[in-house]
N, C-alpha and C. Protein backbone atom coordinates (compact mmCIF):
# COMPACT_ATOMS: atom_id res chain seq x y z
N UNK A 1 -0.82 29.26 -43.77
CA UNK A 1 -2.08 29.50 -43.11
C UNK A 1 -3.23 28.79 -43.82
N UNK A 2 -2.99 28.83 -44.91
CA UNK A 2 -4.22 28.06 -46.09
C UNK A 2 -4.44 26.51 -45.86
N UNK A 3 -3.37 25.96 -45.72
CA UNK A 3 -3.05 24.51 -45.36
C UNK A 3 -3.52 24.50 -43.77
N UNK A 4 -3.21 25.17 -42.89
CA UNK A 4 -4.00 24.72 -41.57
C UNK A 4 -5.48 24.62 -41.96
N UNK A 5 -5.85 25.81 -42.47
CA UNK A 5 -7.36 26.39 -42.16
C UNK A 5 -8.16 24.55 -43.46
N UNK A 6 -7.39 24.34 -44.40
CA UNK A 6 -7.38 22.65 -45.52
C UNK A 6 -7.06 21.79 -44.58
N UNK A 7 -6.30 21.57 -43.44
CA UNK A 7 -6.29 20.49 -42.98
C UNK A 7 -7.37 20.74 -41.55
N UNK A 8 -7.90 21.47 -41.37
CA UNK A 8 -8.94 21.42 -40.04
C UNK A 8 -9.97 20.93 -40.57
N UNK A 9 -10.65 21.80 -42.02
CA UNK A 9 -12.13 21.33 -43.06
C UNK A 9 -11.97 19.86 -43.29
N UNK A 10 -10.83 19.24 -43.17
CA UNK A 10 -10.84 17.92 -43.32
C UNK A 10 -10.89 16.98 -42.48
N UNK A 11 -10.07 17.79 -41.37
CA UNK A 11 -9.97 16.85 -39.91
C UNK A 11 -11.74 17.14 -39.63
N UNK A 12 -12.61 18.00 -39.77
CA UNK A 12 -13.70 18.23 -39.29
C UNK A 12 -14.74 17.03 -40.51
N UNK A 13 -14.87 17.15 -41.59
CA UNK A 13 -15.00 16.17 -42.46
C UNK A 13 -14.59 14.52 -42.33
N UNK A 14 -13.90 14.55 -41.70
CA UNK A 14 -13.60 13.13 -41.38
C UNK A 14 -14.32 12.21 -40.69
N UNK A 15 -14.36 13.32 -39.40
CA UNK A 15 -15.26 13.15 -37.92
C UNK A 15 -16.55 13.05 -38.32
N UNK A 16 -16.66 13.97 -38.93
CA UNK A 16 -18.38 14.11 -39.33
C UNK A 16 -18.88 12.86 -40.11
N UNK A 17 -18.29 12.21 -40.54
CA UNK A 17 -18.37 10.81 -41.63
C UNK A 17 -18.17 9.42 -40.79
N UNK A 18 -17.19 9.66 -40.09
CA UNK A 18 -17.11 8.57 -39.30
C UNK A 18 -17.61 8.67 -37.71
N UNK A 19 -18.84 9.57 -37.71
CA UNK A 19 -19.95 10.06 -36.77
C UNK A 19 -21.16 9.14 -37.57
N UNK A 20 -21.09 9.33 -38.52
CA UNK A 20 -22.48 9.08 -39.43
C UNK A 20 -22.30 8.10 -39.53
N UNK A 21 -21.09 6.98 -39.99
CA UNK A 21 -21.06 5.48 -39.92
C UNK A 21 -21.26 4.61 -38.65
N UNK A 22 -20.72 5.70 -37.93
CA UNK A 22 -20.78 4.70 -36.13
C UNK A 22 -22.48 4.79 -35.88
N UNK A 23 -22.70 5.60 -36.22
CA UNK A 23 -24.75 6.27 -35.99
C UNK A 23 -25.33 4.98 -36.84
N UNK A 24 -25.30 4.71 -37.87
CA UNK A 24 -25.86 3.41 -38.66
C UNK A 24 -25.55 1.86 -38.59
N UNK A 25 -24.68 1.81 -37.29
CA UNK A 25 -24.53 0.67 -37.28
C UNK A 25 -25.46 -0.25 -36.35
N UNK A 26 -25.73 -1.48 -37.51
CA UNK A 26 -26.93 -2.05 -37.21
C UNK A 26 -26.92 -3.58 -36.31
N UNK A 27 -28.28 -4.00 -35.27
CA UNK A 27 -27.86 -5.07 -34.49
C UNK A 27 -29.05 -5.50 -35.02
N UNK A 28 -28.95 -6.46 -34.39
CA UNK A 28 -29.99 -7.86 -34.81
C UNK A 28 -31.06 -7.88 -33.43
N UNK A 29 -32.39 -7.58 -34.07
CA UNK A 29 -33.79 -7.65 -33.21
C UNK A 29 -34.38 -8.71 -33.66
N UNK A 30 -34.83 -9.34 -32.96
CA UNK A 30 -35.55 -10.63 -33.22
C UNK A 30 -37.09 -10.27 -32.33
N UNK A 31 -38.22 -11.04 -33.29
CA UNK A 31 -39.56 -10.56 -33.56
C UNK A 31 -40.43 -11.47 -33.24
N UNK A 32 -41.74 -11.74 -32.86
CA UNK A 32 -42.35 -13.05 -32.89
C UNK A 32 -44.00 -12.30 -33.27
N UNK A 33 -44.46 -12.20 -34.64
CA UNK A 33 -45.10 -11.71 -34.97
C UNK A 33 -46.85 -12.64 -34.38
N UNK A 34 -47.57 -11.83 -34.39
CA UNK A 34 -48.98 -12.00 -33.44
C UNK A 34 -49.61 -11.26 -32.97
N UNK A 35 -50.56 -11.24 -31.60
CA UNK A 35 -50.90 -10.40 -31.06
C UNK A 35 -51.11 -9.27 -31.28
N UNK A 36 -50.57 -8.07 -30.91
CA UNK A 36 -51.05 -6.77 -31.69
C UNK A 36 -50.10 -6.52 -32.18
N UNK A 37 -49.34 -6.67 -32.95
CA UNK A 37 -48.52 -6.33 -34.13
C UNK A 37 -49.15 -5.94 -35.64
N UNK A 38 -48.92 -4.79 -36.11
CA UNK A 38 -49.03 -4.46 -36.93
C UNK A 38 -48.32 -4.24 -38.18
N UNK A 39 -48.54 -4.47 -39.53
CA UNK A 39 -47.40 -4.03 -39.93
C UNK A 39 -48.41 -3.16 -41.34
N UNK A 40 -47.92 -1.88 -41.92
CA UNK A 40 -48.66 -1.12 -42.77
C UNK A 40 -47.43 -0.76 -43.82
N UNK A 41 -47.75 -1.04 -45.41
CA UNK A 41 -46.77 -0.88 -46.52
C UNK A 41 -47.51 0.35 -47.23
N UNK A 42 -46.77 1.03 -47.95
CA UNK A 42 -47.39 2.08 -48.40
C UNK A 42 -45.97 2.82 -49.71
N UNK A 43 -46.54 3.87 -49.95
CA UNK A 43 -45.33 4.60 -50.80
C UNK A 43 -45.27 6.22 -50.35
N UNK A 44 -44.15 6.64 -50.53
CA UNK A 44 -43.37 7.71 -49.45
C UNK A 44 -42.94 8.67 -50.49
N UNK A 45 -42.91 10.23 -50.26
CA UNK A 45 -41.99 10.68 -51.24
C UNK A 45 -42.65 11.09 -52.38
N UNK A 46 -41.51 12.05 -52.79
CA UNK A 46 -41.93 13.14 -54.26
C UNK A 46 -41.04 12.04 -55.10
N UNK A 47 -39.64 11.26 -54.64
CA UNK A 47 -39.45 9.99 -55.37
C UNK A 47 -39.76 9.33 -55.16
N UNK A 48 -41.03 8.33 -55.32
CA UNK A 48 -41.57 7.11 -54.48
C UNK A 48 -40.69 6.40 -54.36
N UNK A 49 -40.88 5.75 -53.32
CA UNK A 49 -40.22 4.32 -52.14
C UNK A 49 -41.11 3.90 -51.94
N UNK A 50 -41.07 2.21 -51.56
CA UNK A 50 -42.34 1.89 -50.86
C UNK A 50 -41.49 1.76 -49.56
N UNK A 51 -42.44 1.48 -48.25
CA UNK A 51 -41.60 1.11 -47.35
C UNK A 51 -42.77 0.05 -46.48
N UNK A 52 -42.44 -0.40 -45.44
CA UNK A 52 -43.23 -1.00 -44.29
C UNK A 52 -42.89 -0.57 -43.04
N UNK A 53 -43.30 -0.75 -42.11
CA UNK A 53 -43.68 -0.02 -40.84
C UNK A 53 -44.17 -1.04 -39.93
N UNK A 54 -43.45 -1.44 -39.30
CA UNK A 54 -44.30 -2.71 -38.53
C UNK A 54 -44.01 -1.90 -36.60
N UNK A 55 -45.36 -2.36 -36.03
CA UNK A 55 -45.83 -1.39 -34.82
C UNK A 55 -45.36 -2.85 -33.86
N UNK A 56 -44.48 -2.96 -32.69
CA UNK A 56 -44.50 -3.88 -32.28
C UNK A 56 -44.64 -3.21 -30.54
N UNK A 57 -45.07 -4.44 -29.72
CA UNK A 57 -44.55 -4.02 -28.35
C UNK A 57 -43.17 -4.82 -27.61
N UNK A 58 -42.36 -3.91 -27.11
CA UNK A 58 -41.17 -4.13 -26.64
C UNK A 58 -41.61 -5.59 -25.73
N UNK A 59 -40.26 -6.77 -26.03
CA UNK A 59 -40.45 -7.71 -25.33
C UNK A 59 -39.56 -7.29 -23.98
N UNK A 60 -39.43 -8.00 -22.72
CA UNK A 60 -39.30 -7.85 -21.77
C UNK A 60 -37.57 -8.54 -21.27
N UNK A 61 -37.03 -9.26 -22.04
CA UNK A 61 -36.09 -9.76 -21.52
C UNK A 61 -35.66 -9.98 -23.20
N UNK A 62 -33.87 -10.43 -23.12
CA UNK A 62 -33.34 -10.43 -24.52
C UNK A 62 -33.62 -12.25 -25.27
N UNK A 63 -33.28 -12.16 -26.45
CA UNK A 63 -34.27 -13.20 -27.00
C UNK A 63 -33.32 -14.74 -26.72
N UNK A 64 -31.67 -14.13 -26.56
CA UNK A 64 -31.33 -15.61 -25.76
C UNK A 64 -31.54 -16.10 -24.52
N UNK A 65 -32.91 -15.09 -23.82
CA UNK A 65 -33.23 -15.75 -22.22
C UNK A 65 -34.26 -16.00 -22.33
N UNK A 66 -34.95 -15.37 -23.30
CA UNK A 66 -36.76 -15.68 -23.54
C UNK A 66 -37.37 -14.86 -25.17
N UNK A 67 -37.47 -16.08 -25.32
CA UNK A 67 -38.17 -15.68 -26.71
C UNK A 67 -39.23 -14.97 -26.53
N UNK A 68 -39.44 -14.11 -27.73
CA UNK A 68 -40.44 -13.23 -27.82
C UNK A 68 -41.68 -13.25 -27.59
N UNK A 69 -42.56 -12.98 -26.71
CA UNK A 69 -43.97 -13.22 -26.90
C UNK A 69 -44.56 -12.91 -28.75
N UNK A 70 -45.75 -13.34 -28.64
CA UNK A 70 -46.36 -12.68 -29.85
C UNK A 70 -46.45 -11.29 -29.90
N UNK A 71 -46.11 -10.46 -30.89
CA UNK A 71 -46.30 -9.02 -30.61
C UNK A 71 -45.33 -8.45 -30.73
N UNK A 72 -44.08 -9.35 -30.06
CA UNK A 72 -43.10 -8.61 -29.33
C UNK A 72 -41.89 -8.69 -30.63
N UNK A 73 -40.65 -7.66 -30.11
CA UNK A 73 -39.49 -7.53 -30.41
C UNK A 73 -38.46 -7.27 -29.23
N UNK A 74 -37.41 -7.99 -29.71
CA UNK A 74 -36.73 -7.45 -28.69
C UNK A 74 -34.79 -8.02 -29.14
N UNK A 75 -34.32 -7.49 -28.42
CA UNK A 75 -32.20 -7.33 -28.71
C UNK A 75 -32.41 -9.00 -28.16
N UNK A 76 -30.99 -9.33 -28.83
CA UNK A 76 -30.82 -11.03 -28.60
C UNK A 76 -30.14 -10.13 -26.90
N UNK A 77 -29.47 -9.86 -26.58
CA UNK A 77 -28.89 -9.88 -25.56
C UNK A 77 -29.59 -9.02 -24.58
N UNK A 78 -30.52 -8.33 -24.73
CA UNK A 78 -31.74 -7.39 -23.68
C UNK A 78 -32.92 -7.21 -24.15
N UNK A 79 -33.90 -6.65 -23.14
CA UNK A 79 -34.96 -6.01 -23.90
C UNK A 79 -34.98 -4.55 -24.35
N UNK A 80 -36.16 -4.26 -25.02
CA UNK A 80 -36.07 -3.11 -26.18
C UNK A 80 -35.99 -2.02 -24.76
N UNK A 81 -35.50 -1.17 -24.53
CA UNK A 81 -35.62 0.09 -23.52
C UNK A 81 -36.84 0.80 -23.51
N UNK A 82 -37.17 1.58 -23.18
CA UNK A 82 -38.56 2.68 -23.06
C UNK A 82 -38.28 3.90 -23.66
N UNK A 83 -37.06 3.83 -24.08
CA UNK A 83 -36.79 5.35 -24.88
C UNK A 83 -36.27 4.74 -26.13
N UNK A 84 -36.23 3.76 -26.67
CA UNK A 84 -35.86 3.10 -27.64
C UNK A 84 -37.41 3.02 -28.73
N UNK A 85 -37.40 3.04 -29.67
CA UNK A 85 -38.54 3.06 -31.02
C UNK A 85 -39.03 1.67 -30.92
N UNK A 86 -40.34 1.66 -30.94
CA UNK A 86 -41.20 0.34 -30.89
C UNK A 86 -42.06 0.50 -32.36
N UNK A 87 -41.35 0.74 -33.15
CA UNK A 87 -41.41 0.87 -34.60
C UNK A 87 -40.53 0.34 -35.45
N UNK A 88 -40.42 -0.47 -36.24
CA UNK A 88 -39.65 -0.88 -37.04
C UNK A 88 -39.80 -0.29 -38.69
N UNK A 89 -39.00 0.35 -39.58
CA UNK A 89 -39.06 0.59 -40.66
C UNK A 89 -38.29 0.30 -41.84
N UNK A 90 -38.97 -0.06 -42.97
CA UNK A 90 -38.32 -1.10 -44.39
C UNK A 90 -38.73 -0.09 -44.95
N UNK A 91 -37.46 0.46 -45.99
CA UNK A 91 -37.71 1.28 -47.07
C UNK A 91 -36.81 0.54 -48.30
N UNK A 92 -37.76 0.38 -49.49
CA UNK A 92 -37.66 -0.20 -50.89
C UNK A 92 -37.20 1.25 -52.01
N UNK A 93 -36.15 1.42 -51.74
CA UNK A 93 -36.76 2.83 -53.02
C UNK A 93 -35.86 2.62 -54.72
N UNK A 94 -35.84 1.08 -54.64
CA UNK A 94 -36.18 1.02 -55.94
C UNK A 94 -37.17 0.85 -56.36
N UNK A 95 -38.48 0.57 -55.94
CA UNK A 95 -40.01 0.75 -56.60
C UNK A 95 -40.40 2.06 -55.73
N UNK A 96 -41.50 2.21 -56.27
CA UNK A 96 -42.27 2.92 -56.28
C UNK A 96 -43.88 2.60 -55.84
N UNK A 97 -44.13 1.01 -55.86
CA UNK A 97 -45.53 0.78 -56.46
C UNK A 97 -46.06 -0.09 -55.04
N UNK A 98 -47.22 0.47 -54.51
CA UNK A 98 -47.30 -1.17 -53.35
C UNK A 98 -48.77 -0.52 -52.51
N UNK A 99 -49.61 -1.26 -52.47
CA UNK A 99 -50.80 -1.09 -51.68
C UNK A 99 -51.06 -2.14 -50.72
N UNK A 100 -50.94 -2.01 -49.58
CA UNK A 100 -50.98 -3.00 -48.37
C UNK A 100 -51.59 -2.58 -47.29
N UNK A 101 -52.05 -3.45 -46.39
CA UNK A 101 -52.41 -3.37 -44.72
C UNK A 101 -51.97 -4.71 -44.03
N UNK A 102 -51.68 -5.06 -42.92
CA UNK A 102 -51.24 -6.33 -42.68
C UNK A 102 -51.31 -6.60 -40.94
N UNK A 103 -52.26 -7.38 -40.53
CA UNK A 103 -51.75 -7.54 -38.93
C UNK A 103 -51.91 -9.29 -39.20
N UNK A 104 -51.45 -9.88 -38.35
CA UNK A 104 -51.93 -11.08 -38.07
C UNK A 104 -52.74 -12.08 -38.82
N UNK A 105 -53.16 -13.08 -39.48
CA UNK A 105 -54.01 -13.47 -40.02
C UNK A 105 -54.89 -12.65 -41.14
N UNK A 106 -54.51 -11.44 -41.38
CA UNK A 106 -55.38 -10.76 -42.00
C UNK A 106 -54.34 -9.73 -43.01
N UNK A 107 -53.94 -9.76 -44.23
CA UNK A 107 -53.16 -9.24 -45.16
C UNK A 107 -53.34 -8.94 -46.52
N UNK A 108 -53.13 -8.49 -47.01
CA UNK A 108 -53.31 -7.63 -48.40
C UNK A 108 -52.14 -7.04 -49.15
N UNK A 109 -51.31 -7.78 -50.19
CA UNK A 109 -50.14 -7.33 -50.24
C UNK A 109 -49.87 -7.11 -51.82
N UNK A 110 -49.64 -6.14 -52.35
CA UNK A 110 -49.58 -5.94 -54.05
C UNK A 110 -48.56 -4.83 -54.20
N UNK A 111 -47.13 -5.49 -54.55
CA UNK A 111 -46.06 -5.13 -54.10
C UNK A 111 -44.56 -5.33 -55.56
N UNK A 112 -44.02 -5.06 -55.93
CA UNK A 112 -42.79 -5.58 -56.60
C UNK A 112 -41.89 -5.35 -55.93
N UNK A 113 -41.79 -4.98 -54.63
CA UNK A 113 -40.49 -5.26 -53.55
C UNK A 113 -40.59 -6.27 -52.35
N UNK A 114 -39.23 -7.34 -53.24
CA UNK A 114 -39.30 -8.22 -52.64
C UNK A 114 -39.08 -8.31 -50.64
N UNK A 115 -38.36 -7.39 -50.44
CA UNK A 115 -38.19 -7.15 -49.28
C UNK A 115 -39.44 -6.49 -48.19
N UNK A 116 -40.55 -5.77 -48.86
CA UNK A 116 -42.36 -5.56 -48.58
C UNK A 116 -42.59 -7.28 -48.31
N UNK A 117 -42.69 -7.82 -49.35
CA UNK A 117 -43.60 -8.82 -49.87
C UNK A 117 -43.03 -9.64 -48.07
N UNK A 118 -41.97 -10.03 -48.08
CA UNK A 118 -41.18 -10.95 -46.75
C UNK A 118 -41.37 -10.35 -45.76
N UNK A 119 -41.31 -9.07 -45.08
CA UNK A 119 -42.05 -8.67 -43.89
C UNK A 119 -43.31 -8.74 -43.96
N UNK A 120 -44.51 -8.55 -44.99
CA UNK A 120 -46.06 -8.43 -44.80
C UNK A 120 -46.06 -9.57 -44.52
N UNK A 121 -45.61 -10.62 -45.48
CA UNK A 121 -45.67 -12.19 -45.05
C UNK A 121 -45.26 -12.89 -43.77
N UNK A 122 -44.41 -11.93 -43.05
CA UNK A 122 -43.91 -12.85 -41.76
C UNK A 122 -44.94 -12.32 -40.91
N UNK A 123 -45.32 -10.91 -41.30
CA UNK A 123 -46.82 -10.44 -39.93
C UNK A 123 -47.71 -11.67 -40.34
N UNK A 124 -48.43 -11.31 -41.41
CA UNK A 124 -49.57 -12.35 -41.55
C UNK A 124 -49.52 -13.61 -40.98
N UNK A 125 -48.09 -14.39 -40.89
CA UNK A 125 -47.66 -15.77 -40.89
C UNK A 125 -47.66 -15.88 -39.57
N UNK A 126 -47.75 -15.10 -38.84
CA UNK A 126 -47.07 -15.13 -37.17
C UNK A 126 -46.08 -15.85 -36.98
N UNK A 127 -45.47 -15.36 -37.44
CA UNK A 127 -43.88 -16.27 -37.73
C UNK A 127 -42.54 -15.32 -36.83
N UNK A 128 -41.70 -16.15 -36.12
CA UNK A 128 -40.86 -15.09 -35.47
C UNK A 128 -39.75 -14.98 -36.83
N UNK A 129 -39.14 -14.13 -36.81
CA UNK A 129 -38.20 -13.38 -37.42
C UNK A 129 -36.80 -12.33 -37.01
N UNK A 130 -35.71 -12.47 -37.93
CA UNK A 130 -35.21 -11.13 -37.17
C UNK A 130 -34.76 -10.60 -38.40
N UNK A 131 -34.63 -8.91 -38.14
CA UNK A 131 -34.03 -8.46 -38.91
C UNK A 131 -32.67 -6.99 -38.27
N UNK A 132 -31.76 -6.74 -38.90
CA UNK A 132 -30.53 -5.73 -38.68
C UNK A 132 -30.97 -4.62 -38.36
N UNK A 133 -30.92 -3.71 -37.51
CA UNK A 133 -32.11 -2.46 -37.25
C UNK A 133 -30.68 -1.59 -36.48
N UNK A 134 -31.08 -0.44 -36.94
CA UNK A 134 -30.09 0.79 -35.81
C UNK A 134 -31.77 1.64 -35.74
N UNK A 135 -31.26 2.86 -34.81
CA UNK A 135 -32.38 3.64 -34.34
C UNK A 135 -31.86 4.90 -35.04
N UNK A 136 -33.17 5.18 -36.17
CA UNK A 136 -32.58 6.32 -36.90
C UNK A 136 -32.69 7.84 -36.31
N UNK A 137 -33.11 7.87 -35.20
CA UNK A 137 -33.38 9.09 -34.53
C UNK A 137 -34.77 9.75 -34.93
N UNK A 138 -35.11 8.98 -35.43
CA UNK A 138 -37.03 9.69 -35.96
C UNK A 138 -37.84 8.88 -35.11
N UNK A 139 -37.52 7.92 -34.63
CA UNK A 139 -38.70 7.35 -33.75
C UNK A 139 -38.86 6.02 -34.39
N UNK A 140 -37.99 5.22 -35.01
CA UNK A 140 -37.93 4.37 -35.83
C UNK A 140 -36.81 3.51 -35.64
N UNK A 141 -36.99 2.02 -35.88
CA UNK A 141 -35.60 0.89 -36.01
C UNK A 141 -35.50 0.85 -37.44
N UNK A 142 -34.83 1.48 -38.31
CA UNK A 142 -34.45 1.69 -39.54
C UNK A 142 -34.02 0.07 -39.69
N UNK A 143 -34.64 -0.75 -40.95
CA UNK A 143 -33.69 -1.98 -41.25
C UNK A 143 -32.88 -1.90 -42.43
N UNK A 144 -31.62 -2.77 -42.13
CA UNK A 144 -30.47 -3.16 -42.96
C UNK A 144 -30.61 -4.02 -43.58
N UNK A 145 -31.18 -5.05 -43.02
CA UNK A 145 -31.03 -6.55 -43.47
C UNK A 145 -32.25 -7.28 -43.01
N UNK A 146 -33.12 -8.54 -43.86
CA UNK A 146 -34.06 -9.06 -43.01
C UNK A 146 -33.39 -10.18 -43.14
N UNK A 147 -33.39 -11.17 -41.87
CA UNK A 147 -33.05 -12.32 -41.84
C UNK A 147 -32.07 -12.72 -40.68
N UNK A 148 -31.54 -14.15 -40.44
CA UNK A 148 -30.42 -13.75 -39.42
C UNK A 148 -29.01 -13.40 -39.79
């Protein structure tokens, strides 16, 4: 009886883990920074992190039929949905340290995470970009990876 009740806590443990890996798996959004795009760095937490936060508006079609307007983000193969996060979020939590604001032409960046420093820089730059994003269920495209 001990061994059923050990092998269910596990069969249930299993699921629950390979629930949580399928939930984090990340796709590639591609970005074309401009327009009203925002992006704001800051530090988070009773353990500081820094993170970034970039505010975009959903592009309209996926980025191998039409590249992004300025502003925009959007899936290489669709556009972003309406129930999907028009938020993107970078969390650093090996520092701690970073004071920023950043839209367009206009930036302020004092940072020791290198991964801050390359998103504030691609807002400011109006530069398109992509980076690895899943939807963490907070209202957010959690990133994995910046780059293609």
């Amino acid at each position: 009886m001990n061994l059923l009740k050990i092998s269910s806590i596990l069969g249930a443990l299993m699921l629950t883990l390979a629930q949580s890996a399928v939930a984090q798996t990340s796709y590639v959004m591609t970005c074309r920074s401009g327009g009203n795009m925002q992006a704001t760095a800051g530090v988070r937490g009773t353990s500081p992190y820094v993170y970034v936060e970039i505010r975009f508006k959903r592009g309209t079609a996926g980025a191998a039929v039409k590249a992004p307007s300025a502003g925009e983000c959007t899936w290489i193969d669709r556009a972003v949905g309406a129930g999907e996060p028009a938020t993107i979020l970078f969390v650093d939590s090996s520092t701690g340290s970073t004071s920023t604001f950043c839209k367009a032409g206009d930036c302020r960046v004092s940072t020791t995470s290198q991964g801050v420093s390359k998103l504030m820089n691609l807002v400011k730059n109006a530069q398109t970009f992509q980076v690895h994003v899943y939807n963490n269920g907070a209202g957010q495209m959690r990133v994995t990876r910046i780059g293609p």
